[in-house]
Protein backbone atom coordinates (compact mmCIF):
# COMPACT_ATOMS: atom_id res chain seq x y z
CA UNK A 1 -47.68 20.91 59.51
CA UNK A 2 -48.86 24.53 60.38
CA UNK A 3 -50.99 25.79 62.95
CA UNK A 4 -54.46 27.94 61.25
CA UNK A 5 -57.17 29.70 62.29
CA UNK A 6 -60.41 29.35 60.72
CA UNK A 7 -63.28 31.63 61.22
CA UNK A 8 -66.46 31.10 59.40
CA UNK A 9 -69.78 32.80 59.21
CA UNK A 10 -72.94 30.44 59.50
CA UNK A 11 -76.21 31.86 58.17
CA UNK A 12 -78.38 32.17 61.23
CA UNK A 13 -81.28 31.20 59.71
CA UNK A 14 -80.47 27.38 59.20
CA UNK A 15 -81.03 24.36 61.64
CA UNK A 16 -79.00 22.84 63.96
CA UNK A 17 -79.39 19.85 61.78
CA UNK A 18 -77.58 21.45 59.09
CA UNK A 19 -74.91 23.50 61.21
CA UNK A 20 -73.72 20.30 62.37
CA UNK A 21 -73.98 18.96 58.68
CA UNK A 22 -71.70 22.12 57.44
CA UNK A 23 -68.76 21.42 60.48
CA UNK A 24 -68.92 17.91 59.47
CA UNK A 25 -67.72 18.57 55.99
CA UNK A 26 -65.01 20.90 57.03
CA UNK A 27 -63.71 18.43 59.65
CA UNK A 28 -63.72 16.36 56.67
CA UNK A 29 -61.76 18.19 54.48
CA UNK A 30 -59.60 18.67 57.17
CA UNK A 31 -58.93 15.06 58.00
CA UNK A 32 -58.88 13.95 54.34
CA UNK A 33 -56.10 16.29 53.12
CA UNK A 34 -53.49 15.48 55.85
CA UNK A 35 -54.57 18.02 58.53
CA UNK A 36 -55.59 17.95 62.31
CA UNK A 37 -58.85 19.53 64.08
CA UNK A 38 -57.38 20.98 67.60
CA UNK A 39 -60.53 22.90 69.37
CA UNK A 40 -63.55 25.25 68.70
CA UNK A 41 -63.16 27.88 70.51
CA UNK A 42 -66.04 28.50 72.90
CA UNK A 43 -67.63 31.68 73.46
CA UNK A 44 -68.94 32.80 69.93
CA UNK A 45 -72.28 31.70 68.34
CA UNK A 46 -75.32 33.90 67.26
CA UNK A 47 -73.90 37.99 67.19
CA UNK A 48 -74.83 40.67 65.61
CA UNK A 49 -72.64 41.74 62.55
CA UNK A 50 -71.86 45.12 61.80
CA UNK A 51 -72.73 45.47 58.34
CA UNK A 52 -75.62 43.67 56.78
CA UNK A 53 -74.00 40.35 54.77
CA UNK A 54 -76.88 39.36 51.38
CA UNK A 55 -79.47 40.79 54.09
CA UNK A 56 -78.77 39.23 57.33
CA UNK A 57 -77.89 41.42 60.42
CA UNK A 58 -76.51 38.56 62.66
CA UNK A 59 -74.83 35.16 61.90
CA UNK A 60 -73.14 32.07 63.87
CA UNK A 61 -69.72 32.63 64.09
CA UNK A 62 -67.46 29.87 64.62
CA UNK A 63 -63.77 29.64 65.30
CA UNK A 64 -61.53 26.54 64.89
CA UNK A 65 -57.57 25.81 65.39
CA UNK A 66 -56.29 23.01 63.62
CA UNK A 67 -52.77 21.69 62.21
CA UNK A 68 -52.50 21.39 58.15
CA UNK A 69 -50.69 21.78 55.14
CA UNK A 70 -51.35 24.10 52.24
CA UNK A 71 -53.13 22.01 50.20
CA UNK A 72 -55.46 21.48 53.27
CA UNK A 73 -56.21 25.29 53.47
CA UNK A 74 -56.51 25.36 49.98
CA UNK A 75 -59.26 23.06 49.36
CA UNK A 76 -61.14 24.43 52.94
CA UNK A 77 -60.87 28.09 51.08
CA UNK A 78 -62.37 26.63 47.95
CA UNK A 79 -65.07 24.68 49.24
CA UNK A 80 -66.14 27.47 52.08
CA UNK A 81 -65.98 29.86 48.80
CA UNK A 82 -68.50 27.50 46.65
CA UNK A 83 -71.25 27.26 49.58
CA UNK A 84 -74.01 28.75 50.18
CA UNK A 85 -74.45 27.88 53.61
CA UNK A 86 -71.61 30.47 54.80
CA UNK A 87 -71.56 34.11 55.23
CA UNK A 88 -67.53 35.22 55.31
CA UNK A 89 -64.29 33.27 56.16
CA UNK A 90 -60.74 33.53 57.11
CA UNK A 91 -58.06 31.60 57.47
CA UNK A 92 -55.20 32.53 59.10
CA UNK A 93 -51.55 30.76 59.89
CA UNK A 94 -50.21 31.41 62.78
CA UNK A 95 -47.09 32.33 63.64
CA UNK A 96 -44.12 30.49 65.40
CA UNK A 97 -43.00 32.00 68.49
């Protein structure tokens, strides 16, 4: 397995209710298609974004490491894609050192 990055964009207008609804599902996805969830990374949340994003100035940023395959980053990009909960995304493989 690799080591990713995800960053995702949470609009900042939905409850917590539903935040912790959205990183449920992606911990999910995770899990169910051979990967590993390895930390949030504290220190992001509510900021202001510096272009506007379907009218919102500001959004919940979150940041996760976790250990997968390709098909694991594959179906994260396609669900995160299909939502309409989320903002923006990235994910990123690290490198070995």
């Amino acid at each position: 397995m690799r080591d990713y990055e995800l960053m995702y964009i949470i609009k900042p207008d939905l409850d917590d209710e539903t935040i912790a609804e959205i990183k449920a599902r992606l911990l999910k996805i995770i899990e169910d298609f051979g990967g590993e969830f390895v930390n949030e990374v504290p220190g992001w949340g509510r900021k202001r974004m510096a272009y506007r994003i379907e009218d919102y100035a500001e959004g919940i940023y979150v940041l996760w490491n976790f250990k997968g395959k390709p098909e694991t980053v594959a179906e994260l990009d396609r669900v995160i894609k299909i939502s309409d909960y989320l903002l923006r995304h990235i994910i990123i493989r690290k490198d070995e050192k």
